[in-house]
N, C-alpha and C. Protein backbone atom coordinates (compact mmCIF):
# COMPACT_ATOMS: atom_id res chain seq x y z
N UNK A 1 0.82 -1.20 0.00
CA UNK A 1 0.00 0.00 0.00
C UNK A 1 0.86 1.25 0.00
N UNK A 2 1.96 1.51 0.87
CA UNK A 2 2.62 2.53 1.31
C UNK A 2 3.95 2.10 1.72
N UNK A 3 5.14 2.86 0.82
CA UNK A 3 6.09 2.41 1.78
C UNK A 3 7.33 3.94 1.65
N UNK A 4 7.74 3.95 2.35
CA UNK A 4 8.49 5.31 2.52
C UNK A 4 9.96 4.64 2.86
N UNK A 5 11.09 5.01 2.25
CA UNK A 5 12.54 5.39 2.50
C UNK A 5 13.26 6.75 2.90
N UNK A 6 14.03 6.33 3.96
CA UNK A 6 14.58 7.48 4.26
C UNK A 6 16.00 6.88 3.39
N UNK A 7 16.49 7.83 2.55
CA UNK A 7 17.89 8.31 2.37
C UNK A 7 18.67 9.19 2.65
N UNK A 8 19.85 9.26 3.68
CA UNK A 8 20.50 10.04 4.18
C UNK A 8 22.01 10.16 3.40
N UNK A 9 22.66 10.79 3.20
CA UNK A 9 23.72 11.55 2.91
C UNK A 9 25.05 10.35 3.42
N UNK A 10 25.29 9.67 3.06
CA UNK A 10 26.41 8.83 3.59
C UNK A 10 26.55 7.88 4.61
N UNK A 11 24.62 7.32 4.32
CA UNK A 11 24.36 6.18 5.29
C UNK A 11 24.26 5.01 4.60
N UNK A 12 25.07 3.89 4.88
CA UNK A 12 24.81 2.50 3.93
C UNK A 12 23.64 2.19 3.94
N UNK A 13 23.37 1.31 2.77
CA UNK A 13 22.14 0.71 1.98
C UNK A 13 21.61 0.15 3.19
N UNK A 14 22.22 -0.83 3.83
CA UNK A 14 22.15 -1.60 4.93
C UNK A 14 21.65 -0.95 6.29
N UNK A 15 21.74 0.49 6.54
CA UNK A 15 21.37 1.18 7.40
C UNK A 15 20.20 2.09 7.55
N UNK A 16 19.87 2.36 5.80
CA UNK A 16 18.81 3.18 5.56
C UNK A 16 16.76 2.81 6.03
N UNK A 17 16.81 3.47 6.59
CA UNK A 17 15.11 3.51 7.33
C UNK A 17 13.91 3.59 6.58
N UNK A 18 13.30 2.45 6.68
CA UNK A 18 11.83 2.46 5.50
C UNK A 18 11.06 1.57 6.35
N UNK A 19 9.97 2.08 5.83
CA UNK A 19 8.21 1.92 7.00
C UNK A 19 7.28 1.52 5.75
N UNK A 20 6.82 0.77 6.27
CA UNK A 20 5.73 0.38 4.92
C UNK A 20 4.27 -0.10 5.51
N UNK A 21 3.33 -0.20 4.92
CA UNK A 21 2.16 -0.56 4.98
C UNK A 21 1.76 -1.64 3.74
N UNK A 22 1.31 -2.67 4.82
CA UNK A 22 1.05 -3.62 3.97
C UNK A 22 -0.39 -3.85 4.00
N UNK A 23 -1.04 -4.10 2.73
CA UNK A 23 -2.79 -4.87 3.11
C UNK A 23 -2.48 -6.26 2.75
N UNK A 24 -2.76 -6.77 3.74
CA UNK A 24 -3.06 -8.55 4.17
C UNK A 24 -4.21 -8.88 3.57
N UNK A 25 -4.68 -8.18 3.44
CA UNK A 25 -6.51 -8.73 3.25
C UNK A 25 -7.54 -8.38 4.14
N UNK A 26 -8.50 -8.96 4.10
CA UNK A 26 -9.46 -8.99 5.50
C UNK A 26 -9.68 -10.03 6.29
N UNK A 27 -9.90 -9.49 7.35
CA UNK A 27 -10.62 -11.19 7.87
C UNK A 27 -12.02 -11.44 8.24
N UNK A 28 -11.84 -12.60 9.07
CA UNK A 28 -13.41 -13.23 9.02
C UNK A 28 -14.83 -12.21 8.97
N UNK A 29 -14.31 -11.15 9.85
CA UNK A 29 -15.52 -10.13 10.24
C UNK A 29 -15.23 -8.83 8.83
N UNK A 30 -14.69 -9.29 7.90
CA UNK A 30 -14.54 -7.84 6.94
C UNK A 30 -13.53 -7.12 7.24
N UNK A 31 -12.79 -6.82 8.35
CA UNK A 31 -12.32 -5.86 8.36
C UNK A 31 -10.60 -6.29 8.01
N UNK A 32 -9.90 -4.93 7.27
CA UNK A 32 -8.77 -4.83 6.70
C UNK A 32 -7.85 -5.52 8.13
N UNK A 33 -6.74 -6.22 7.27
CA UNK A 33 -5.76 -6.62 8.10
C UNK A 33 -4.42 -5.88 7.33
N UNK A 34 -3.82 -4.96 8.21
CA UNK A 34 -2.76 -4.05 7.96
C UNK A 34 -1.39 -4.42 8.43
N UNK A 35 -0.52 -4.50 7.77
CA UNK A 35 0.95 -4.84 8.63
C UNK A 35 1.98 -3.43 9.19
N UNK A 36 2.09 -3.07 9.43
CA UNK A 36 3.04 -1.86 9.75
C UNK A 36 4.34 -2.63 10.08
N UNK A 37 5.57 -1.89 8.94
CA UNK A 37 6.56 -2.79 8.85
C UNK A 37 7.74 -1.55 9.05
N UNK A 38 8.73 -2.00 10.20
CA UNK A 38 9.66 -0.75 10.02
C UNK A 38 10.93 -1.11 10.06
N UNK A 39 12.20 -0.64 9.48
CA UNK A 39 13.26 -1.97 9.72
C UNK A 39 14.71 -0.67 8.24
N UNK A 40 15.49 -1.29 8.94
CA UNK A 40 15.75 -2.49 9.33
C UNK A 40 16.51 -2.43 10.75
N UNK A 41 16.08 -3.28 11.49
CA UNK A 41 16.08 -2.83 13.03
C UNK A 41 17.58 -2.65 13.92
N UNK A 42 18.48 -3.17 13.35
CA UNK A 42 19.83 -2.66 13.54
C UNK A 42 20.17 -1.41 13.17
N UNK A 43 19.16 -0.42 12.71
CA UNK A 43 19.26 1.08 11.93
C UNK A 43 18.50 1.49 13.13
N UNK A 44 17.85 1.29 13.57
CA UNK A 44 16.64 1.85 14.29
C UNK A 44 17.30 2.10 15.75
N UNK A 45 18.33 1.27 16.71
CA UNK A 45 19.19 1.19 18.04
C UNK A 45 19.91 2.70 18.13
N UNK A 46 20.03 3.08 18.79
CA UNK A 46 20.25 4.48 18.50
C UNK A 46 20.33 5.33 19.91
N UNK A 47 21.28 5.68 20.57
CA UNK A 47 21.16 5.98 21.98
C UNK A 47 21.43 7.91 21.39
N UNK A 48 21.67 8.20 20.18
CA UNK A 48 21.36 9.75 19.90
C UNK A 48 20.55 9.94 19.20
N UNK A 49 19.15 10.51 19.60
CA UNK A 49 18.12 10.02 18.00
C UNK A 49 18.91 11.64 17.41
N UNK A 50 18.76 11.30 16.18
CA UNK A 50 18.93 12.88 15.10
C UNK A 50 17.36 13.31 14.63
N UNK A 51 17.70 14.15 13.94
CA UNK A 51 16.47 14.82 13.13
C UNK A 51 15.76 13.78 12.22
N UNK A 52 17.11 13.01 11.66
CA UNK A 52 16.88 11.54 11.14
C UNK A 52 16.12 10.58 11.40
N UNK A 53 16.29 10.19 12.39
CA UNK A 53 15.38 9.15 13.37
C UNK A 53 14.05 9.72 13.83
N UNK A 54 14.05 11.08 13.94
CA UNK A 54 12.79 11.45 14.53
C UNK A 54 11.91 11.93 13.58
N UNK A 55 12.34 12.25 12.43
CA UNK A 55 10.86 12.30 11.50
C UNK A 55 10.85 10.59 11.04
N UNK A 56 11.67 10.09 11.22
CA UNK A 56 10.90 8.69 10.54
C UNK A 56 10.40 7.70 11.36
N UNK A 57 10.37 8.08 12.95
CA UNK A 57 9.38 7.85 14.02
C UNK A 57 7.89 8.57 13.59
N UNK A 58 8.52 10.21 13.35
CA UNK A 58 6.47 10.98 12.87
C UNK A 58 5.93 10.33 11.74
N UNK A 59 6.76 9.86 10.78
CA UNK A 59 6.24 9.21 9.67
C UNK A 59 5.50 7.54 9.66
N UNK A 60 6.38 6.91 10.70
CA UNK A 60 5.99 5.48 11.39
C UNK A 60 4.48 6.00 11.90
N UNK A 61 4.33 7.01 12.99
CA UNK A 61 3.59 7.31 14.17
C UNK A 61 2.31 7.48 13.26
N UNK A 62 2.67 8.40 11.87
CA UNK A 62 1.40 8.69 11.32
C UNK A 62 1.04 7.49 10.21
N UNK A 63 2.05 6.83 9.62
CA UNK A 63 0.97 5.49 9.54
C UNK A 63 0.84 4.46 10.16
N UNK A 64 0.97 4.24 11.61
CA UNK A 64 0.72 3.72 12.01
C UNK A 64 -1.06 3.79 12.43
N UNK A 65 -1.54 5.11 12.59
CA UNK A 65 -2.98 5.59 12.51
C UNK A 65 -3.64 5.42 11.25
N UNK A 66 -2.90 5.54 10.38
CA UNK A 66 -3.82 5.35 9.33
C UNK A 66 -4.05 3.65 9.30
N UNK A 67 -3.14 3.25 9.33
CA UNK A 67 -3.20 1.57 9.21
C UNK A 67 -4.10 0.95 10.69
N UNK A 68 -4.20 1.88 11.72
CA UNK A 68 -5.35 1.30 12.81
C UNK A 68 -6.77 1.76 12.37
N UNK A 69 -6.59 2.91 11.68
CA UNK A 69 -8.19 3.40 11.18
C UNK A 69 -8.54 2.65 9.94
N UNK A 70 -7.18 2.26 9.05
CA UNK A 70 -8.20 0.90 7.92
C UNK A 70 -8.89 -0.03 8.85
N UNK A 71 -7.88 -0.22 9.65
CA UNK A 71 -8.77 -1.86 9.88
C UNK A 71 -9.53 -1.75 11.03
N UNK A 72 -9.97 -0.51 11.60
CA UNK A 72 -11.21 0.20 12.24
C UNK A 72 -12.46 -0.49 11.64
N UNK A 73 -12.36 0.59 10.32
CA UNK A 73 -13.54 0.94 9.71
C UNK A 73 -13.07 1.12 8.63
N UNK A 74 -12.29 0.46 7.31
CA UNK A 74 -12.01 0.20 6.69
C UNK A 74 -11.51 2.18 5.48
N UNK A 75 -11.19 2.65 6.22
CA UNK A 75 -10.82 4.21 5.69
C UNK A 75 -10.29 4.89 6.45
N UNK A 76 -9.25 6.22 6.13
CA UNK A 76 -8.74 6.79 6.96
C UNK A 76 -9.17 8.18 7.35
N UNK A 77 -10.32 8.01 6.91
CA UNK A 77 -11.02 9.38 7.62
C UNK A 77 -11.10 10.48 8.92
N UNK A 78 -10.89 9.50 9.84
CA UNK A 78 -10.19 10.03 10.87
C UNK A 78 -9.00 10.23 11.34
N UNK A 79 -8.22 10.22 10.42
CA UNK A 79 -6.77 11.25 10.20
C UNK A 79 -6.46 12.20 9.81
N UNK A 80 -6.05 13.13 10.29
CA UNK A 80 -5.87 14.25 9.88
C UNK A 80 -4.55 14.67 9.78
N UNK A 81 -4.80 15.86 9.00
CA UNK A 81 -3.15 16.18 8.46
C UNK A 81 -3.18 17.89 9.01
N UNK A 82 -2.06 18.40 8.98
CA UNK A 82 -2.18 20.09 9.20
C UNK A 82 -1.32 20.84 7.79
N UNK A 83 -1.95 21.72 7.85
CA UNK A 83 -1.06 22.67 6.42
C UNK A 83 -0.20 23.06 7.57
N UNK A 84 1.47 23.41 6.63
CA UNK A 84 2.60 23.73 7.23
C UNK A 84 1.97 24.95 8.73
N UNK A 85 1.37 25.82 7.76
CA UNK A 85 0.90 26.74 8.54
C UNK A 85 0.54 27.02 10.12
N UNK A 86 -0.28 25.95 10.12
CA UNK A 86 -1.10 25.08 11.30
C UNK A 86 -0.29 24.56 11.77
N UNK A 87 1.08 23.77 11.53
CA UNK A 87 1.47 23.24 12.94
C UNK A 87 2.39 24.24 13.22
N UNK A 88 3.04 25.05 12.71
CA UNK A 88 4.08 26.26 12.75
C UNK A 88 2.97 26.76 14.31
N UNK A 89 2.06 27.08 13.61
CA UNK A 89 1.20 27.41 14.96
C UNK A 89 0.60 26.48 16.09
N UNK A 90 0.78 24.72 16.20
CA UNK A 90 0.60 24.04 17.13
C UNK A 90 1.55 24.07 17.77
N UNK A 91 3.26 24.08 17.37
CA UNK A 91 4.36 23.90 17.51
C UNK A 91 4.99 25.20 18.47
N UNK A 92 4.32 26.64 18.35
CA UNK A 92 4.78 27.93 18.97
C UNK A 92 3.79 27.96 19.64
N UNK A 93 2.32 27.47 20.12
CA UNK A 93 1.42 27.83 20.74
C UNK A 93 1.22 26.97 21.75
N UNK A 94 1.02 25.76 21.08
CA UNK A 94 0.81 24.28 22.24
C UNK A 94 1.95 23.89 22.92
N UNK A 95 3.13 23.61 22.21
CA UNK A 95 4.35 22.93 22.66
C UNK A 95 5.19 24.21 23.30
N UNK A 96 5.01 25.48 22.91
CA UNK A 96 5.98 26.49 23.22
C UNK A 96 7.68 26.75 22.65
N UNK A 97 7.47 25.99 21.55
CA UNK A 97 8.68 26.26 20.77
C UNK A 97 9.31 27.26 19.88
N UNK A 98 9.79 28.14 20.08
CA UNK A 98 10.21 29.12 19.20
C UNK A 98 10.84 28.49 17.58
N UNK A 99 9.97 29.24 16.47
CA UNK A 99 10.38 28.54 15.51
C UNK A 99 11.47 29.65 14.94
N UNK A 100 12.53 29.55 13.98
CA UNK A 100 13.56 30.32 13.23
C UNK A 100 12.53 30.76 12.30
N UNK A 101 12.44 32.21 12.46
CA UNK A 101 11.78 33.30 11.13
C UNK A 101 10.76 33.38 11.43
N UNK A 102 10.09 33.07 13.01
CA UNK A 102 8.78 33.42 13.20
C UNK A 102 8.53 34.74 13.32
N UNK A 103 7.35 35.05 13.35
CA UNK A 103 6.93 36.41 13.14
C UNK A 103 6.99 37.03 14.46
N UNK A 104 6.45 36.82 15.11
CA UNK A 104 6.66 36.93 17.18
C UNK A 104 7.60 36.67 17.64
């Protein structure tokens, strides 16, 4: 269904981070059976996460919801996304983070 690679700048083949979504099918009761696949897990050990590791945790994190809302109710309707805009403003308002080039 979905599968995402991270490629970094002078990280072996062998080290590089990819998340995928798989459809299994359904089962007995209809509903989607989803795999959430992340690897390769000797890449993933990591006692400094970088910027690296941590968007491809937000990227895991967010399909990991979409892949619990297929096999919910077979759609991802109840996921939501934000325009850049919007989290610039969840990110300085909710969390209290000063962003570089904000306006305030």
């Amino acid at each position: 269904m979905a599968k995402v690679v991270f490629y970094g700048d002078g990280i072996p083949e062998d080290l590089q981070l990819e998340a995928s979504l798989t459809n299994n099918g359904k089962d007995e009761n209809g509903k989607f059976m989803i795999d959430l696949h992340m690897g390769p897990g000797h890449a993933l050990v990591n006692n400094e996460p970088s910027v690296y590791t941590n968007i491809f945790y937000d990227v895991v994190n967010t399909l990991d919801a979409i892949a619990r809302s297929l096999e919910e109710d077979g759609s991802y309707e109840t996921v939501f996304t934000l325009k850049k805009s919007e989290y610039e403003q969840y990110v300085e308002k909710v969390l209290g983070h000063k962003l570089p080039g904000s306006k305030e």
